[in-house]
PDB file of N, CA and C in Angstrom:
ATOM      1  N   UNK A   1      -7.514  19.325   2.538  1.00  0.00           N
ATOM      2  CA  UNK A   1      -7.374  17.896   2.491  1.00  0.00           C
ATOM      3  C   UNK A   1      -7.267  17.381   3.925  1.00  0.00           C
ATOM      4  N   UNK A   2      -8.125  16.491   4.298  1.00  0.00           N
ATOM      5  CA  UNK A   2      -8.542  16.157   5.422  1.00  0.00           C
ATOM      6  C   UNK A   2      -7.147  14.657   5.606  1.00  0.00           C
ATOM      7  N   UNK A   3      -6.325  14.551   6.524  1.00  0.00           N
ATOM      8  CA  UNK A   3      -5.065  13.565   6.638  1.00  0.00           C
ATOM      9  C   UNK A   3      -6.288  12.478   7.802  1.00  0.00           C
ATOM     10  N   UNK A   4      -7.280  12.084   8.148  1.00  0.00           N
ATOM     11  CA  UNK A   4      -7.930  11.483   8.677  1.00  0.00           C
ATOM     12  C   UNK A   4      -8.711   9.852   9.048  1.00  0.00           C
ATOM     13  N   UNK A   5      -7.437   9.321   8.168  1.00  0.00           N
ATOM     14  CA  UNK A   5      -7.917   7.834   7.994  1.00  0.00           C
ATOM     15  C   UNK A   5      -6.365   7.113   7.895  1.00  0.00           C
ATOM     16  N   UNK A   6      -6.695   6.367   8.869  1.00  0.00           N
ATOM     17  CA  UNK A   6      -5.479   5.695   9.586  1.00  0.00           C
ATOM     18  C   UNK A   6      -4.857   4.494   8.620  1.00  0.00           C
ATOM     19  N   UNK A   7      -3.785   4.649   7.854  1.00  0.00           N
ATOM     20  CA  UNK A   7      -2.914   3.425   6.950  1.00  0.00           C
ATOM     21  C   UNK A   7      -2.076   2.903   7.467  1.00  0.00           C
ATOM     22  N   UNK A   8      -1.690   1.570   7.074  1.00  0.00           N
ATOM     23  CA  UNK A   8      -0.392   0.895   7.284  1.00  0.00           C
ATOM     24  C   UNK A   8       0.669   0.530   6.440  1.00  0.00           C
ATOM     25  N   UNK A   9       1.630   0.977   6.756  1.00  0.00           N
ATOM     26  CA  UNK A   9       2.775   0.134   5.080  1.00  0.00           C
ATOM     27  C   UNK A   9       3.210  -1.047   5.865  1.00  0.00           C
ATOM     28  N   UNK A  10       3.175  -2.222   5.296  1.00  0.00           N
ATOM     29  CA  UNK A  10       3.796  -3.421   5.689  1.00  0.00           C
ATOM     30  C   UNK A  10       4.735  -4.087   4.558  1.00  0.00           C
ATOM     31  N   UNK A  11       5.549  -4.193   5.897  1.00  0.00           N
ATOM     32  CA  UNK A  11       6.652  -4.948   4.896  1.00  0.00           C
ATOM     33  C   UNK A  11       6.354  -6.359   5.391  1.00  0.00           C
ATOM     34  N   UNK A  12       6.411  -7.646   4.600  1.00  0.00           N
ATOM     35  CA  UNK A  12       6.355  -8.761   4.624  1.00  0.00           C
ATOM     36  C   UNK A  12       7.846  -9.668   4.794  1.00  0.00           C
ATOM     37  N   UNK A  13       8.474 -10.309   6.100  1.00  0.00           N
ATOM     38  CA  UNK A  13       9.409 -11.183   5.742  1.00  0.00           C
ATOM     39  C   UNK A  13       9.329 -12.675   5.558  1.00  0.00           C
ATOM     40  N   UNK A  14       9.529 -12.904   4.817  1.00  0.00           N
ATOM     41  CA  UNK A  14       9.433 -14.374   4.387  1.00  0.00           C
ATOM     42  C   UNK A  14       9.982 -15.468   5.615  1.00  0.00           C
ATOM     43  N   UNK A  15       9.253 -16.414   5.862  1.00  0.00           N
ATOM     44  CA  UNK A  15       9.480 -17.264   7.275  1.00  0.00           C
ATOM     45  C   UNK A  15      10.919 -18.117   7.094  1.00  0.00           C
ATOM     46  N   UNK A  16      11.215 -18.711   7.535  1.00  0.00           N
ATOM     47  CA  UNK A  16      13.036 -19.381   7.518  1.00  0.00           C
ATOM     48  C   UNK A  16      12.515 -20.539   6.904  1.00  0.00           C
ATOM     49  N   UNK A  17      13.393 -21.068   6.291  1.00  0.00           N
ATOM     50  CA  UNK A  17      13.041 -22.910   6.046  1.00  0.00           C
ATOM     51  C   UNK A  17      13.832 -23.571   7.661  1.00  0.00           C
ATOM     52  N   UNK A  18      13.135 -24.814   7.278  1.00  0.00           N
ATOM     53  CA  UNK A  18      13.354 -25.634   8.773  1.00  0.00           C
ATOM     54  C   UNK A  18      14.107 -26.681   8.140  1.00  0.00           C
ATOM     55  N   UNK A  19      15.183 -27.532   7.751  1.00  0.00           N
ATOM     56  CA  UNK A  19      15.660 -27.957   7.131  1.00  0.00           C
ATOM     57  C   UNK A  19      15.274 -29.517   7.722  1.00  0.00           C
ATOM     58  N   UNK A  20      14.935 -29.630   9.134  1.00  0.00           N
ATOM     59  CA  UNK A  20      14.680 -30.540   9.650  1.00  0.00           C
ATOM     60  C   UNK A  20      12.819 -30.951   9.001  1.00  0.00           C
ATOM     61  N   UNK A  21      12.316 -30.537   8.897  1.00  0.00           N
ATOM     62  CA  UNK A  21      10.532 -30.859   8.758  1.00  0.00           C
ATOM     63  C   UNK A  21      10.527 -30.265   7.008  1.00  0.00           C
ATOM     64  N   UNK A  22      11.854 -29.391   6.727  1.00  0.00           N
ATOM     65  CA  UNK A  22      11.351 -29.295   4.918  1.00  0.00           C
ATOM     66  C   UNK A  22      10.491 -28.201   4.632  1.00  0.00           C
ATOM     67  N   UNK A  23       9.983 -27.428   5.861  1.00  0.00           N
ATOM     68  CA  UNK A  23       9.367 -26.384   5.582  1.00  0.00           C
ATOM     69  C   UNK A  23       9.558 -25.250   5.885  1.00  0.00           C
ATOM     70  N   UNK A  24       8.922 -24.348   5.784  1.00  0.00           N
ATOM     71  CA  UNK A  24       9.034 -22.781   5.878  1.00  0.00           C
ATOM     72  C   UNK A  24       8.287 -22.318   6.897  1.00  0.00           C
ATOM     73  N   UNK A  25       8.960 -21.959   7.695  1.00  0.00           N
ATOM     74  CA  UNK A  25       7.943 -20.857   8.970  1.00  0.00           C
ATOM     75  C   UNK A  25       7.027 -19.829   8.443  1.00  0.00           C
ATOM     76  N   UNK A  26       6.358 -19.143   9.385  1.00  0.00           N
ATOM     77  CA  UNK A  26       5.282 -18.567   8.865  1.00  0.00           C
ATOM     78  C   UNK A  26       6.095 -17.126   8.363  1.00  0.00           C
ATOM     79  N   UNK A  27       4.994 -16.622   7.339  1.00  0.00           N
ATOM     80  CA  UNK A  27       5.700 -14.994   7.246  1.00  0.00           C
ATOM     81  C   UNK A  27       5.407 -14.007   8.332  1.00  0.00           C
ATOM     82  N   UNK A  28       5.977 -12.936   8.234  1.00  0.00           N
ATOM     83  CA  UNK A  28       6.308 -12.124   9.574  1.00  0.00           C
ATOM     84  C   UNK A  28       5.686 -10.620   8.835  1.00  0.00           C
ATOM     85  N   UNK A  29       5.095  -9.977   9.267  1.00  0.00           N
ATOM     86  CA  UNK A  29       4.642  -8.884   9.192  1.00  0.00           C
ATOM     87  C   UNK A  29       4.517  -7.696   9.754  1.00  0.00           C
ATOM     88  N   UNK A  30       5.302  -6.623   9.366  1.00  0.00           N
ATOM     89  CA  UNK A  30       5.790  -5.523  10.520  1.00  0.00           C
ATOM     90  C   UNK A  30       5.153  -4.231   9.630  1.00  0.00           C
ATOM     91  N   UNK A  31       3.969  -3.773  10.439  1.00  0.00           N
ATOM     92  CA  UNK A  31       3.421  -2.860   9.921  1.00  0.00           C
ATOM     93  C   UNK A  31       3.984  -1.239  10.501  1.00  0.00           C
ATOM     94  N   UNK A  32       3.651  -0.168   9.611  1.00  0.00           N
ATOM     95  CA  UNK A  32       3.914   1.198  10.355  1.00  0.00           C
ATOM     96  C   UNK A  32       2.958   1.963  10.458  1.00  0.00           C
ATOM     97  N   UNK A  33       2.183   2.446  11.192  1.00  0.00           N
ATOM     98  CA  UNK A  33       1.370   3.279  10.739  1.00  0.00           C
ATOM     99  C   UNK A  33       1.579   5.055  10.433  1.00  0.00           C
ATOM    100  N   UNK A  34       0.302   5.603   9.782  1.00  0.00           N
ATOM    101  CA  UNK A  34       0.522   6.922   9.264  1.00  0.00           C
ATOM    102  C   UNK A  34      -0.737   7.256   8.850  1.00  0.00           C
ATOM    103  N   UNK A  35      -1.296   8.510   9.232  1.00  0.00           N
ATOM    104  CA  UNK A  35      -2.609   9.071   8.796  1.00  0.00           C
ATOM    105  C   UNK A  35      -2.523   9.714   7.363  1.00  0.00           C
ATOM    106  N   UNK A  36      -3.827   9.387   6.450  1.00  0.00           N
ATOM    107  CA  UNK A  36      -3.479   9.588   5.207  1.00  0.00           C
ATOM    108  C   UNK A  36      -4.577  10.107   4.819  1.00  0.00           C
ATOM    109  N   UNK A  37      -4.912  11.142   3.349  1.00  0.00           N
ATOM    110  CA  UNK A  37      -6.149  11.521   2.553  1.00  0.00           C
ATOM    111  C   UNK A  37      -6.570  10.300   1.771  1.00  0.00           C
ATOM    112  N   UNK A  38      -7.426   9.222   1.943  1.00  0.00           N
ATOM    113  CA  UNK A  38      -7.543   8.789   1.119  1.00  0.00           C
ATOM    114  C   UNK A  38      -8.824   8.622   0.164  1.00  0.00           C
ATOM    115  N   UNK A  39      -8.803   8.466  -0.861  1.00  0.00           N
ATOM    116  CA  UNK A  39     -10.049   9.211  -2.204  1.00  0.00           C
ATOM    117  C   UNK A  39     -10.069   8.092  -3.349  1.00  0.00           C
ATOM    118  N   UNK A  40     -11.037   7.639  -4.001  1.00  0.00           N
ATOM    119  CA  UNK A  40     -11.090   6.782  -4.711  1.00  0.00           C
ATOM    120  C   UNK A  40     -10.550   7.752  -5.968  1.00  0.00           C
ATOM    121  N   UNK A  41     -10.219   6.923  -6.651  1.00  0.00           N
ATOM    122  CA  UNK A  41      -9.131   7.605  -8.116  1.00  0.00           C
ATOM    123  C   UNK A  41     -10.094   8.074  -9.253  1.00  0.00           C
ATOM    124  N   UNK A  42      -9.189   9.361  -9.508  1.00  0.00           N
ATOM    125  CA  UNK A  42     -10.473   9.725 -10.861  1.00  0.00           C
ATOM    126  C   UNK A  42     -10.297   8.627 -12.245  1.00  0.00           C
ATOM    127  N   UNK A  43     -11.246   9.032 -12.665  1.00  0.00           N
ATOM    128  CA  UNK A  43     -11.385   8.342 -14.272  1.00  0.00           C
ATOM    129  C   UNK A  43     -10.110   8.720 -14.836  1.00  0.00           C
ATOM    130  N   UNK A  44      -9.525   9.782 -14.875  1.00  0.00           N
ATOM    131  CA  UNK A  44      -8.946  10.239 -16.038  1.00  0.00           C
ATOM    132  C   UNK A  44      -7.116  10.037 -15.154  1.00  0.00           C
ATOM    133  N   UNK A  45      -7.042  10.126 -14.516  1.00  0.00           N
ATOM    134  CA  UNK A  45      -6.204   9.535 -13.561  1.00  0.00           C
ATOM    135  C   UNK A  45      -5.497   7.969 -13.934  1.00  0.00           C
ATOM    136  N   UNK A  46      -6.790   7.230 -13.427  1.00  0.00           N
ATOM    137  CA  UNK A  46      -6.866   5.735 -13.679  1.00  0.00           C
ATOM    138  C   UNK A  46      -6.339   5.570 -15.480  1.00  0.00           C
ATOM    139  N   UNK A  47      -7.113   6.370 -16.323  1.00  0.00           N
ATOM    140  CA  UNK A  47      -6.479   6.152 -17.607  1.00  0.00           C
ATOM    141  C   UNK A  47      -4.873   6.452 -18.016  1.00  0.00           C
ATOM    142  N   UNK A  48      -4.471   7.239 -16.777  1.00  0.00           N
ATOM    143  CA  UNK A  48      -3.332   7.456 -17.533  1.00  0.00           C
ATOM    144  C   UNK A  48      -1.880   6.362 -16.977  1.00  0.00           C
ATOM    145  N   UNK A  49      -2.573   5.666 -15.997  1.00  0.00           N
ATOM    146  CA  UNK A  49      -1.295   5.125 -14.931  1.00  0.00           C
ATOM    147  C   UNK A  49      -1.786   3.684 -15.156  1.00  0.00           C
ATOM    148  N   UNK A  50      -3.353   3.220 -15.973  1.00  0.00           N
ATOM    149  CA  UNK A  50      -3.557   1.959 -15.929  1.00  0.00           C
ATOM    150  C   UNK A  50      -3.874   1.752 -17.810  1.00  0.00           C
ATOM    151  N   UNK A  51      -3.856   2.684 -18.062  1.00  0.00           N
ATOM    152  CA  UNK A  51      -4.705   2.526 -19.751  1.00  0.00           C
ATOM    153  C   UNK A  51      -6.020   2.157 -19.283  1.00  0.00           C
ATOM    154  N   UNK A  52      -6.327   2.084 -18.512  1.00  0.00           N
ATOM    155  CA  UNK A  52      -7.907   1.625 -18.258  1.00  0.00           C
ATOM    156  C   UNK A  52      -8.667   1.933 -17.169  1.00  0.00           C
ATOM    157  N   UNK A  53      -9.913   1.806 -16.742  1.00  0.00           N
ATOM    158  CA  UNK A  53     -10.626   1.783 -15.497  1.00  0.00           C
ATOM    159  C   UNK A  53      -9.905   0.282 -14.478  1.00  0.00           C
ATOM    160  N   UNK A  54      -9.979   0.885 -13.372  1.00  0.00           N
ATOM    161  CA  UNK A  54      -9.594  -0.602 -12.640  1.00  0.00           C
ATOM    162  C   UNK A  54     -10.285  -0.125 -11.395  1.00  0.00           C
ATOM    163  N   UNK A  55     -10.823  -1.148 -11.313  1.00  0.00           N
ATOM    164  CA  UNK A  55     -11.871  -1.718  -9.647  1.00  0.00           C
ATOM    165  C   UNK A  55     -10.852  -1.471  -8.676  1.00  0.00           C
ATOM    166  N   UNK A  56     -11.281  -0.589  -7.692  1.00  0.00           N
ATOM    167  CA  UNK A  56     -10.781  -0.768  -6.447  1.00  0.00           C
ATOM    168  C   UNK A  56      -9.534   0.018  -6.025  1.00  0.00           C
ATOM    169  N   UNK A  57      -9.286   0.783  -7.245  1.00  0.00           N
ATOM    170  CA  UNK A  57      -8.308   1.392  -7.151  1.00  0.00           C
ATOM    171  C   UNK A  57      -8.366   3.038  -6.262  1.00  0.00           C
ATOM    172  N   UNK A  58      -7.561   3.372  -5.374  1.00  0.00           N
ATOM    173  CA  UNK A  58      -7.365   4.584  -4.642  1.00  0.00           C
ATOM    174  C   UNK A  58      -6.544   5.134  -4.667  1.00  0.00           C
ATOM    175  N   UNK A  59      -6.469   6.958  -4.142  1.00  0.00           N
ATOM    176  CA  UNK A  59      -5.512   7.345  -4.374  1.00  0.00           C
ATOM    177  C   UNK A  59      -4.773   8.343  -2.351  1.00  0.00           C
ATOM    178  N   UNK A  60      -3.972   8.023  -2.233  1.00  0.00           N
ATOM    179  CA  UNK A  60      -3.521   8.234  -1.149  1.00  0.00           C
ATOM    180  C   UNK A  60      -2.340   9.541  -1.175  1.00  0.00           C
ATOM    181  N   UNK A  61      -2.292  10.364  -0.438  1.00  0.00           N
ATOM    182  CA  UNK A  61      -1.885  11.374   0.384  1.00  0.00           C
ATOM    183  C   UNK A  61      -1.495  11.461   1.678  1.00  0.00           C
ATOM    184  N   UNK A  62      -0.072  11.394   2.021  1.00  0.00           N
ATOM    185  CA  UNK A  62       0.197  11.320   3.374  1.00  0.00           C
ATOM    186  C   UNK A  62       1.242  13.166   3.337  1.00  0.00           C
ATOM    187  N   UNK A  63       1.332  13.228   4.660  1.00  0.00           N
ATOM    188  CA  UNK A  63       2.176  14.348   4.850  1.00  0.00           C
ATOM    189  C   UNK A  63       3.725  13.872   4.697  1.00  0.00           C
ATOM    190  N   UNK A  64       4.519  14.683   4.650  1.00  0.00           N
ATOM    191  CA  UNK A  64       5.683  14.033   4.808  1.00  0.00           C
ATOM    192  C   UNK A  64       5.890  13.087   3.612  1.00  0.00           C
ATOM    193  N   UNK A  65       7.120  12.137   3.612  1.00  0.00           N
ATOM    194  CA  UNK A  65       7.508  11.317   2.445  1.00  0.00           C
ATOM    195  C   UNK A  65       7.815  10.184   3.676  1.00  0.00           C
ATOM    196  N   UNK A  66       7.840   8.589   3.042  1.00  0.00           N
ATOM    197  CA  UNK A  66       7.716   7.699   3.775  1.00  0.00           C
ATOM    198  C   UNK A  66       9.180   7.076   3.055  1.00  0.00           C
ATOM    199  N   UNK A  67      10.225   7.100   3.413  1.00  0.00           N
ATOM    200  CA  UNK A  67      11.531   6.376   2.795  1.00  0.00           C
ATOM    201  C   UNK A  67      11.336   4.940   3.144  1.00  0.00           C
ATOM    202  N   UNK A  68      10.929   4.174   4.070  1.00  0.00           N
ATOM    203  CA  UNK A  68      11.393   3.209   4.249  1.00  0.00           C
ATOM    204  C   UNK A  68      10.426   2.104   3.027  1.00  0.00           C
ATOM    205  N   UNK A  69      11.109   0.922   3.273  1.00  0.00           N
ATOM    206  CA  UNK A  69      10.893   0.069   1.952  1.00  0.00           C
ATOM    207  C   UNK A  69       9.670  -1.055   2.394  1.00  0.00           C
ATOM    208  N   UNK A  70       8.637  -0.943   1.594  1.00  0.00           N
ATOM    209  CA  UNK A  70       7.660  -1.593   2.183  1.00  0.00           C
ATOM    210  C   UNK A  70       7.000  -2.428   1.103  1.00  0.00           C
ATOM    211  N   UNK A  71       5.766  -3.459   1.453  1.00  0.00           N
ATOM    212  CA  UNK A  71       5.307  -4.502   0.416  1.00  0.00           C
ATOM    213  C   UNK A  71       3.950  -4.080  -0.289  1.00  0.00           C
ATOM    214  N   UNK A  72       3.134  -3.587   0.884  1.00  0.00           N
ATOM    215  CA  UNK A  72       1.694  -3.301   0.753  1.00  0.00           C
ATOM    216  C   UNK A  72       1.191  -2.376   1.297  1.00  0.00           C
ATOM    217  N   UNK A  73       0.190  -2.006   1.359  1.00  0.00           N
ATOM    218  CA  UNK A  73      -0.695  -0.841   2.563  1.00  0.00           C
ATOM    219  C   UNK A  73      -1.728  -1.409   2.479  1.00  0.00           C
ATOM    220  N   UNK A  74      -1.769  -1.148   3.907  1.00  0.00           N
ATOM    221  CA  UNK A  74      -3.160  -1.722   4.707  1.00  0.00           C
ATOM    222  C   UNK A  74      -4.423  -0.716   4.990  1.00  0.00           C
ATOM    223  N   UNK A  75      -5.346  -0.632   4.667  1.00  0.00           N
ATOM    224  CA  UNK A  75      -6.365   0.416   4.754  1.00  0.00           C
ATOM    225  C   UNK A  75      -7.833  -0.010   5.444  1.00  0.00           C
ATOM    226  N   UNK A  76      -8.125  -0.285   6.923  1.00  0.00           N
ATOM    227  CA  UNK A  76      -8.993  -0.959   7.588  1.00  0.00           C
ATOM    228  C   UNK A  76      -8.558  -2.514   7.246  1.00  0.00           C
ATOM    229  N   UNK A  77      -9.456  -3.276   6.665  1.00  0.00           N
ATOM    230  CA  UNK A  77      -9.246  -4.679   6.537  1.00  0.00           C
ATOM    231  C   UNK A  77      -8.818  -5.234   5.283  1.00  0.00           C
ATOM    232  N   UNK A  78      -8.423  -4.247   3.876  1.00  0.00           N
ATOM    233  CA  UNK A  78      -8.068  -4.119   2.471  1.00  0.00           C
ATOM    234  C   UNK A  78      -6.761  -4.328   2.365  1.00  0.00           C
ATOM    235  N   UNK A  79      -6.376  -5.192   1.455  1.00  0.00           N
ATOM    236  CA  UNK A  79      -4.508  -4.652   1.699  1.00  0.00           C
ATOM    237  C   UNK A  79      -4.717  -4.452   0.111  1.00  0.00           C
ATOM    238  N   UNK A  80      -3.706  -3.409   0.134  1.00  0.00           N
ATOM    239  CA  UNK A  80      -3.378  -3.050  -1.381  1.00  0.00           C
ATOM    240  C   UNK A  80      -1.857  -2.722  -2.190  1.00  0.00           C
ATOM    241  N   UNK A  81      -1.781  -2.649  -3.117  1.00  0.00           N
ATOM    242  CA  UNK A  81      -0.365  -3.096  -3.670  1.00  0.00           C
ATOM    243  C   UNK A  81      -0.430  -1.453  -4.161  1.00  0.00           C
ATOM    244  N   UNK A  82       1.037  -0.733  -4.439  1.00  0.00           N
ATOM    245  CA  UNK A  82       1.107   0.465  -4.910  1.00  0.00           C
ATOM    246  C   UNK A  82       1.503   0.536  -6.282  1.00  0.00           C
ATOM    247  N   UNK A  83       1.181   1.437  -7.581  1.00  0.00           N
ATOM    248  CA  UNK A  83       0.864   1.305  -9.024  1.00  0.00           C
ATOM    249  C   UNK A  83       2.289   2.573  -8.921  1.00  0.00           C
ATOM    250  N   UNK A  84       1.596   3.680  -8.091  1.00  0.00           N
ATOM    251  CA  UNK A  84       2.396   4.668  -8.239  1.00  0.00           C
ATOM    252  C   UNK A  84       2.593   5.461  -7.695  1.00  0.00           C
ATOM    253  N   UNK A  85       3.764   5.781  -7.525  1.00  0.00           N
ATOM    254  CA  UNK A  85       4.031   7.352  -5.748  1.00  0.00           C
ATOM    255  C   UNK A  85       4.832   8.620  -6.665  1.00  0.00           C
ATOM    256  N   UNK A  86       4.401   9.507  -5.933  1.00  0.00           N
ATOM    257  CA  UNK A  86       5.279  10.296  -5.840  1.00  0.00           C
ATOM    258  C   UNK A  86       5.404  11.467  -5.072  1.00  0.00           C
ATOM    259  N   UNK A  87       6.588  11.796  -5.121  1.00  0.00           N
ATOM    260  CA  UNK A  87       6.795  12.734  -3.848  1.00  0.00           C
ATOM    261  C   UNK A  87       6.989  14.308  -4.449  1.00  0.00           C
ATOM    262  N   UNK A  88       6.233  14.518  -3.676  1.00  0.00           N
ATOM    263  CA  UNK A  88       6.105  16.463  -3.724  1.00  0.00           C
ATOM    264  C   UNK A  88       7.166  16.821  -2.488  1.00  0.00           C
ATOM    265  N   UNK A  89       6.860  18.469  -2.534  1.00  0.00           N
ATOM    266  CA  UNK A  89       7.607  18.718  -1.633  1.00  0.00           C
ATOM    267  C   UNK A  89       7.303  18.905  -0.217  1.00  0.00           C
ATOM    268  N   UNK A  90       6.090  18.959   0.235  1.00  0.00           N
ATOM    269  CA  UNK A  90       5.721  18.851   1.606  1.00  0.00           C
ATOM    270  C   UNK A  90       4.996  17.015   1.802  1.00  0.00           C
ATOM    271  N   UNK A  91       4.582  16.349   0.646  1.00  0.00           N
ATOM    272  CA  UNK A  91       3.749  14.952   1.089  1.00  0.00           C
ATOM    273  C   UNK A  91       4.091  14.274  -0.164  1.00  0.00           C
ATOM    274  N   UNK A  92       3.477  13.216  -0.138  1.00  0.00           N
ATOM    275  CA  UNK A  92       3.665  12.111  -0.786  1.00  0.00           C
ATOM    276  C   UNK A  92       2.409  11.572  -1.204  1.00  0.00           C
ATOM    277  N   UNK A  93       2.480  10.943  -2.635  1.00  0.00           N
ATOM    278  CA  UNK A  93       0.720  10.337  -3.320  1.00  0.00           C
ATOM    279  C   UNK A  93       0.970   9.224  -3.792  1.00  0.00           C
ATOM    280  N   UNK A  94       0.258   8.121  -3.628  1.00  0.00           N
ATOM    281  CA  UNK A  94       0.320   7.248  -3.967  1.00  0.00           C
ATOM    282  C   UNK A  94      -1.308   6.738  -5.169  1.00  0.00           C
ATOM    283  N   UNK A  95      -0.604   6.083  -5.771  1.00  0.00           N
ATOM    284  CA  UNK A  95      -2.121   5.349  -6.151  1.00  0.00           C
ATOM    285  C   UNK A  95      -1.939   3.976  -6.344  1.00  0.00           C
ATOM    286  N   UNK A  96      -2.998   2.848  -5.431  1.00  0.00           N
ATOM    287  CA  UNK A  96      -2.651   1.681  -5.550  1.00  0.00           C
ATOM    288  C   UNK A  96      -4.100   0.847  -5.569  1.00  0.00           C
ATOM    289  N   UNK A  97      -3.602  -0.075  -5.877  1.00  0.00           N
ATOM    290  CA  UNK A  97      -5.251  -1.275  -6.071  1.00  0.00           C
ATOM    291  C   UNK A  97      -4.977  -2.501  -5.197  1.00  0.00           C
ATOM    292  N   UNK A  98      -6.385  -2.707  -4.898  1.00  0.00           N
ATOM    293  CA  UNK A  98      -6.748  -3.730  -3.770  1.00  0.00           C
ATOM    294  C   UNK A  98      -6.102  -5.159  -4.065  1.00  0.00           C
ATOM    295  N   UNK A  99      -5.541  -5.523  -3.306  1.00  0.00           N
ATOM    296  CA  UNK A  99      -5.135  -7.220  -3.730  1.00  0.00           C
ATOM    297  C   UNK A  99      -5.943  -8.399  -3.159  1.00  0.00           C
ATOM    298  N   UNK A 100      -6.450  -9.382  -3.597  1.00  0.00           N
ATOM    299  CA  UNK A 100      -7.271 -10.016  -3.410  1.00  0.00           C
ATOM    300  C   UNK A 100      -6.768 -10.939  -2.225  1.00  0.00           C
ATOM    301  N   UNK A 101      -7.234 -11.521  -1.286  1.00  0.00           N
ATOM    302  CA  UNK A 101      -6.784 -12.407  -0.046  1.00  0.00           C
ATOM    303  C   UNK A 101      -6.750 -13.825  -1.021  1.00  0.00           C
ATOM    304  N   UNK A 102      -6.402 -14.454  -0.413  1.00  0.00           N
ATOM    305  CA  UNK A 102      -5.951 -15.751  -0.495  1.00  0.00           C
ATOM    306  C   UNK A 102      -4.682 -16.546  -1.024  1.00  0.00           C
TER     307      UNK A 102
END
């Protein structure tokens, strides 16, 4: 298993309200990075964690286990939300699907 494609976990903080103007500052985004296996998800995989086929969905492998608490992963210009992890005893797997921008 090739660890060769560069991810990000981002955690998202929500911007302050301004009590003066009524609004909310921008959100804040603090990414980590970590080299990962990543592989589009099998069929039979996808059936068991979604009941179904789902678009866009991948499955990720990092070394090590990642404790800290995060929102999304970033994969080139994709951000994606996580369905499901778990930790072995030398790495960690995730499988998560693409979230749409806007």
């Amino acid at each position: 298993m090739r660890y060769d494609t560069p991810i990000y976990f981002q955690k998202v903080t929500q911007g302050e309200y301004d009590p003066t103007t009524g609004d909310y500052g921008e959100d804040t985004t603090k990414e980590t990075h970590a080299m990962a296996s990543v592989i589009d998800t099998r069929t039979e995989t996808m059936r068991v964690v979604y009941g179904s086929i789902k678009q866009g969905s991948k499955t990720i492998h990092i070394q090590n286990h990642y404790d800290e608490s995060y929102d999304l992963i970033r994969i080139n210009d994709k951000i994606y939300q996580t369905d499901y992890s778990r930790k072995l005893r030398n790495k960690q797997s995730f499988i998560v699907h693409e979230v749409q921008n806007g």
